[in-house]
PDB file of N, CA and C in Angstrom:
ATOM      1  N   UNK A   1     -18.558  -8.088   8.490  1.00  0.00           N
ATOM      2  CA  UNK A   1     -17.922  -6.931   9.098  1.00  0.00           C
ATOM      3  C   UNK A   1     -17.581  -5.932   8.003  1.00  0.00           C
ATOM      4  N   UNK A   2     -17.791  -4.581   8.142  1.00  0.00           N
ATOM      5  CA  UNK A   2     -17.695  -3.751   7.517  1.00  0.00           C
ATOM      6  C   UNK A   2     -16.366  -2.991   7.417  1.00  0.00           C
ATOM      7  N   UNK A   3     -15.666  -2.706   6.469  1.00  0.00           N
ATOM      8  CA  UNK A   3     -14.031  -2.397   6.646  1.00  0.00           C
ATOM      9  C   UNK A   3     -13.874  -1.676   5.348  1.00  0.00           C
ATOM     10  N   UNK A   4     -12.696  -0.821   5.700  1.00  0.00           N
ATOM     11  CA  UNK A   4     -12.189  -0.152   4.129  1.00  0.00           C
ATOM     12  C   UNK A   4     -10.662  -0.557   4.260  1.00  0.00           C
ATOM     13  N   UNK A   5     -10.382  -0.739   2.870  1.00  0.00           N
ATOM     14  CA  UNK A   5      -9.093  -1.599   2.343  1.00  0.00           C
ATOM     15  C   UNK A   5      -8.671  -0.847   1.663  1.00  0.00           C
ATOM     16  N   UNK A   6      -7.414  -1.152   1.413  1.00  0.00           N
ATOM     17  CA  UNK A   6      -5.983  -0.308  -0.008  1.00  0.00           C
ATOM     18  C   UNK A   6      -5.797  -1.445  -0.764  1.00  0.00           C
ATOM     19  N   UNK A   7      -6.494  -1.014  -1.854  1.00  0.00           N
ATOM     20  CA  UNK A   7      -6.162  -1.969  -3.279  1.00  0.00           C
ATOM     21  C   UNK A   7      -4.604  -2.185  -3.645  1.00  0.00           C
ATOM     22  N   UNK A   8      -3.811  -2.987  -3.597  1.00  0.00           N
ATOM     23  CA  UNK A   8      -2.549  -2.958  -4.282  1.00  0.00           C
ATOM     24  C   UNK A   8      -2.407  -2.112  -5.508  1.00  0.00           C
ATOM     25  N   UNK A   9      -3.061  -1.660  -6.337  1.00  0.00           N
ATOM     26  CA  UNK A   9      -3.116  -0.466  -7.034  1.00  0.00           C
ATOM     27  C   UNK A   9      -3.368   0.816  -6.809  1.00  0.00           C
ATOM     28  N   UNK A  10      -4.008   1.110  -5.537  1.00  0.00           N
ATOM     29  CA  UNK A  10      -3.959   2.141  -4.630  1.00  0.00           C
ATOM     30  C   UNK A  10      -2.682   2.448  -3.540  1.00  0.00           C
ATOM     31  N   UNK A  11      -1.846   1.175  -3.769  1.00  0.00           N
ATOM     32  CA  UNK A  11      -1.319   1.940  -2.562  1.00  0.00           C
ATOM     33  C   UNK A  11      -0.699   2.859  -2.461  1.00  0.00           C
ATOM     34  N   UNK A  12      -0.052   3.495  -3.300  1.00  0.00           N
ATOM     35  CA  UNK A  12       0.658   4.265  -3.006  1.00  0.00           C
ATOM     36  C   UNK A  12      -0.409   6.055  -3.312  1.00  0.00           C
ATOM     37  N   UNK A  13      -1.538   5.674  -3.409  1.00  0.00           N
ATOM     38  CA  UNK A  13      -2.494   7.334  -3.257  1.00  0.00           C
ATOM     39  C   UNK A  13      -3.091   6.595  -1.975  1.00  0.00           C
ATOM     40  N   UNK A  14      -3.172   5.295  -1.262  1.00  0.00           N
ATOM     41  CA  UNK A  14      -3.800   5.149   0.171  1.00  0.00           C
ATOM     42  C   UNK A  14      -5.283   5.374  -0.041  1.00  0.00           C
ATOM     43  N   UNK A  15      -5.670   5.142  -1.809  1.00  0.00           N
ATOM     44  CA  UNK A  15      -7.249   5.538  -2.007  1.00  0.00           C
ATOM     45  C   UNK A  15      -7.731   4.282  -0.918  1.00  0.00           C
ATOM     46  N   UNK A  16      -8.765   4.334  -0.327  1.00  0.00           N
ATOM     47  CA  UNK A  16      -9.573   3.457   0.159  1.00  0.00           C
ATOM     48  C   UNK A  16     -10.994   2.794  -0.403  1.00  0.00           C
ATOM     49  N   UNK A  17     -11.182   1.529   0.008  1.00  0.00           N
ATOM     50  CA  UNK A  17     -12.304   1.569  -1.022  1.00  0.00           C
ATOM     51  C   UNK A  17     -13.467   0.522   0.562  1.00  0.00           C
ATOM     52  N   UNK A  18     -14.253   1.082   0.419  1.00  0.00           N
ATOM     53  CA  UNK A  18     -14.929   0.266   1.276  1.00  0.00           C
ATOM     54  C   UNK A  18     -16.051  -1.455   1.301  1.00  0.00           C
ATOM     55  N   UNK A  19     -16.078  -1.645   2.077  1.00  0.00           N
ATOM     56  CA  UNK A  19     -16.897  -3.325   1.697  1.00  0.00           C
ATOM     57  C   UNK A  19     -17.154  -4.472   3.149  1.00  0.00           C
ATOM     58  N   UNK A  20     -18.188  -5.120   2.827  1.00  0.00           N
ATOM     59  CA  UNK A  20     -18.299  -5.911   3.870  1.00  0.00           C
ATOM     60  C   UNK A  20     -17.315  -7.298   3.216  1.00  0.00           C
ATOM     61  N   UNK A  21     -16.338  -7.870   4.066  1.00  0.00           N
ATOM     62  CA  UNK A  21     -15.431  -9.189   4.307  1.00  0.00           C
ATOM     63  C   UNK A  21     -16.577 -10.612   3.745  1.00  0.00           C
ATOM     64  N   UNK A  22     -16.026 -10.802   2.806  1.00  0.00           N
ATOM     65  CA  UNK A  22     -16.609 -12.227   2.267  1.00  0.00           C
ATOM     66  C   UNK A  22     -15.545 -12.617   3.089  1.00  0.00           C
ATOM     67  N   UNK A  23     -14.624 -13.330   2.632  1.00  0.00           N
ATOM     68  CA  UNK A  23     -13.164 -14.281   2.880  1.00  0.00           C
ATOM     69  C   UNK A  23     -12.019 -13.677   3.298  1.00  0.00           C
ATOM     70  N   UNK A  24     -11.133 -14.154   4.487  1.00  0.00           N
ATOM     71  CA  UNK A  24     -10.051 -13.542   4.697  1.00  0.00           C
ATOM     72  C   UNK A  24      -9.157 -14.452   3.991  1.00  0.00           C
ATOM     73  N   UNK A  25      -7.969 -13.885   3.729  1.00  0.00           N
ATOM     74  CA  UNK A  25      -7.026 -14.608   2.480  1.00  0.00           C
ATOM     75  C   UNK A  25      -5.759 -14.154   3.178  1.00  0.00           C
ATOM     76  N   UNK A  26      -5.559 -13.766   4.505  1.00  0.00           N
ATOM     77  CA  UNK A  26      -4.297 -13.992   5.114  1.00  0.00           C
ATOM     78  C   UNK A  26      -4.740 -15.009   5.902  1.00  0.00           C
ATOM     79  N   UNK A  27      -3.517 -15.795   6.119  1.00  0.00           N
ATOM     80  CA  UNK A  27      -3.583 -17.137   7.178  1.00  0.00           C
ATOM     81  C   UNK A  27      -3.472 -16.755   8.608  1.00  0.00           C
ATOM     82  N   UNK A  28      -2.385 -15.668   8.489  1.00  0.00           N
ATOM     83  CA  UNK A  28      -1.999 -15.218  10.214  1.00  0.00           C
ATOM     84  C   UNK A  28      -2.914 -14.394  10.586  1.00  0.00           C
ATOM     85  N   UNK A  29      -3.291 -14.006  11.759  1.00  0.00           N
ATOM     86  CA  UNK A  29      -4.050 -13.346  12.435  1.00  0.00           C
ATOM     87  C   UNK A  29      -3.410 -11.923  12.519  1.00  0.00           C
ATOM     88  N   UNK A  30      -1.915 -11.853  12.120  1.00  0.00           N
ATOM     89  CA  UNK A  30      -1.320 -10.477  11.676  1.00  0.00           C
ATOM     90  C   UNK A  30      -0.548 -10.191  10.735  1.00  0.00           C
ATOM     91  N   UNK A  31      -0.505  -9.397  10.150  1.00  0.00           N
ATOM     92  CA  UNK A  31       0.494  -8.939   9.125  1.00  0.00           C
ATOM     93  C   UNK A  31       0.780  -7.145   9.080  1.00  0.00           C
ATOM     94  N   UNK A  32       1.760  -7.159   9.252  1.00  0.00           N
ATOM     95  CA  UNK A  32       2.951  -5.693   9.075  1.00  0.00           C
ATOM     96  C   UNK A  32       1.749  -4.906   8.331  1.00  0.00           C
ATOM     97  N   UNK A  33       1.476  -4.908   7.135  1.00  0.00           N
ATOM     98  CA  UNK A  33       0.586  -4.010   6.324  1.00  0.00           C
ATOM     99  C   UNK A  33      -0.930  -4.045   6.131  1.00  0.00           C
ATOM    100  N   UNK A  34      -1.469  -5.215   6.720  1.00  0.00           N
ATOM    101  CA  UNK A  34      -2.349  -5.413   7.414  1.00  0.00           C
ATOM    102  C   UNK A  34      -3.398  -6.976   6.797  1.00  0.00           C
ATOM    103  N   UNK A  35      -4.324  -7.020   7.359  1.00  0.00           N
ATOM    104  CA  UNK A  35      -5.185  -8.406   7.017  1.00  0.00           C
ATOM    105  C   UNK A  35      -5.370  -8.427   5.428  1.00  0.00           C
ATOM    106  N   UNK A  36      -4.954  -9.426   4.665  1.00  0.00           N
ATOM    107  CA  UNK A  36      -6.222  -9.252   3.002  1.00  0.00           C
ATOM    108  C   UNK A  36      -7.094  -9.922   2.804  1.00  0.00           C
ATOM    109  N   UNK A  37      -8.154  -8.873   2.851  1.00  0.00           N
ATOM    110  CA  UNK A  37      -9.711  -9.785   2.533  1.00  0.00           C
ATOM    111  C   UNK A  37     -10.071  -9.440   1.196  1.00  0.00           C
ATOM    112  N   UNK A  38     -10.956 -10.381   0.997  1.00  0.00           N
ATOM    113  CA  UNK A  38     -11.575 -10.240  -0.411  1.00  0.00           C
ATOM    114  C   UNK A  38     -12.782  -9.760   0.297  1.00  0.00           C
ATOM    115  N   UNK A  39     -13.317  -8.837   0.053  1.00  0.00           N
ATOM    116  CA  UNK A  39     -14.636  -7.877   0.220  1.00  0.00           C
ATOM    117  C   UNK A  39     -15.932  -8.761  -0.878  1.00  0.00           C
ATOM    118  N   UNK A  40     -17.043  -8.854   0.048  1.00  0.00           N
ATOM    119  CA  UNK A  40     -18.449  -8.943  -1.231  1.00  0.00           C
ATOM    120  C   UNK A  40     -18.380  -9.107  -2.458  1.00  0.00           C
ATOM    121  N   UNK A  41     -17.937  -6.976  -2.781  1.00  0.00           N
ATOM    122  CA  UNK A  41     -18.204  -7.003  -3.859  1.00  0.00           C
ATOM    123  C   UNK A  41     -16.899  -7.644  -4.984  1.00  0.00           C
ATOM    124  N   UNK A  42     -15.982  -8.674  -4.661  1.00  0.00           N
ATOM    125  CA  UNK A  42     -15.014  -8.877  -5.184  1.00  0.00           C
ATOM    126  C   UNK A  42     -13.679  -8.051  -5.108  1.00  0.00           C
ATOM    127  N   UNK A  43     -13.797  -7.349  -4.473  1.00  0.00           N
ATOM    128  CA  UNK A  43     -12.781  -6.406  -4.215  1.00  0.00           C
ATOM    129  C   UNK A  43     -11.142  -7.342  -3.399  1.00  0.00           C
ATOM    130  N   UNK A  44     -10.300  -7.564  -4.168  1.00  0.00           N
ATOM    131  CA  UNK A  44      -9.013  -7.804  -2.690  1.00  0.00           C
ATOM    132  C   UNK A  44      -8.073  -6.652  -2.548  1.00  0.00           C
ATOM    133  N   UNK A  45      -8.081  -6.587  -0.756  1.00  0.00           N
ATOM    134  CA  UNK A  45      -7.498  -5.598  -0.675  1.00  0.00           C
ATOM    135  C   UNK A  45      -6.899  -5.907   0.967  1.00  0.00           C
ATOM    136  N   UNK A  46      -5.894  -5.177   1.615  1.00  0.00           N
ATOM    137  CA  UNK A  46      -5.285  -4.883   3.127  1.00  0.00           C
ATOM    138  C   UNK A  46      -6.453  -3.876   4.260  1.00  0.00           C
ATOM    139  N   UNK A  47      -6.794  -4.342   4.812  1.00  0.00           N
ATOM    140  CA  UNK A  47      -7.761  -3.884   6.162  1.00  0.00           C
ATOM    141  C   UNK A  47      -6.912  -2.705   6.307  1.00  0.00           C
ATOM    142  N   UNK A  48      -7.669  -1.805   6.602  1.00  0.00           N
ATOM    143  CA  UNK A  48      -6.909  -0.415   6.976  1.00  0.00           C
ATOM    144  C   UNK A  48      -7.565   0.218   8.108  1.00  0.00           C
ATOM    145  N   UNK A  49      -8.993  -0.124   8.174  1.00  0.00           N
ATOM    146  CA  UNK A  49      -9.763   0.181   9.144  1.00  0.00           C
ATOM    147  C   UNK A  49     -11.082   0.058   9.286  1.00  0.00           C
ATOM    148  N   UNK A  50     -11.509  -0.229  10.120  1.00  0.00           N
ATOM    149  CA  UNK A  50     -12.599  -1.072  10.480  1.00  0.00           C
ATOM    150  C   UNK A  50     -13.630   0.040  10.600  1.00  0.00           C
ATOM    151  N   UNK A  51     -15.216  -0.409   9.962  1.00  0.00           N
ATOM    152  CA  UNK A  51     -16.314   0.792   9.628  1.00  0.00           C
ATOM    153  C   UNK A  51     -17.919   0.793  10.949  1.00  0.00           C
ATOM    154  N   UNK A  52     -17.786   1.366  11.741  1.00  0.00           N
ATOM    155  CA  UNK A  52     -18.791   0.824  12.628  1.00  0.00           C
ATOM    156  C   UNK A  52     -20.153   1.236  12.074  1.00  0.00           C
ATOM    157  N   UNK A  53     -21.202   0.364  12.340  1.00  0.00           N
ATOM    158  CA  UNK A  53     -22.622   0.509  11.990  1.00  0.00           C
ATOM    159  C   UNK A  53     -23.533   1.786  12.484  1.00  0.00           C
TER     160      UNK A  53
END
């Protein structure tokens, strides 16, 4: 699935960085600031919004 995330070093410019979801690395199915996946390209970051094909 294709998604763009806020790097914990981004958050506070809300840069986004985009990537397809290797691994999700939250346990709950929700969180306040949102899902953290580790993206492909190694990237971890909070789901911010989902990228359609």
């Amino acid at each position: 699935m294709r998604v763009q995330v806020v790097q914990k070093h981004h958050q506070k410019t809300g840069e986004l960085t985009e990537g397809i979801i290797a691994v999700l690395l939250t346990k709950s199915s929700y969180h306040p600031h949102g899902i953290k996946v580790r993206l492909e390209s190694g990237v971890v970051g909070r789901v911010k919004a989902f990228v359609r094909d």
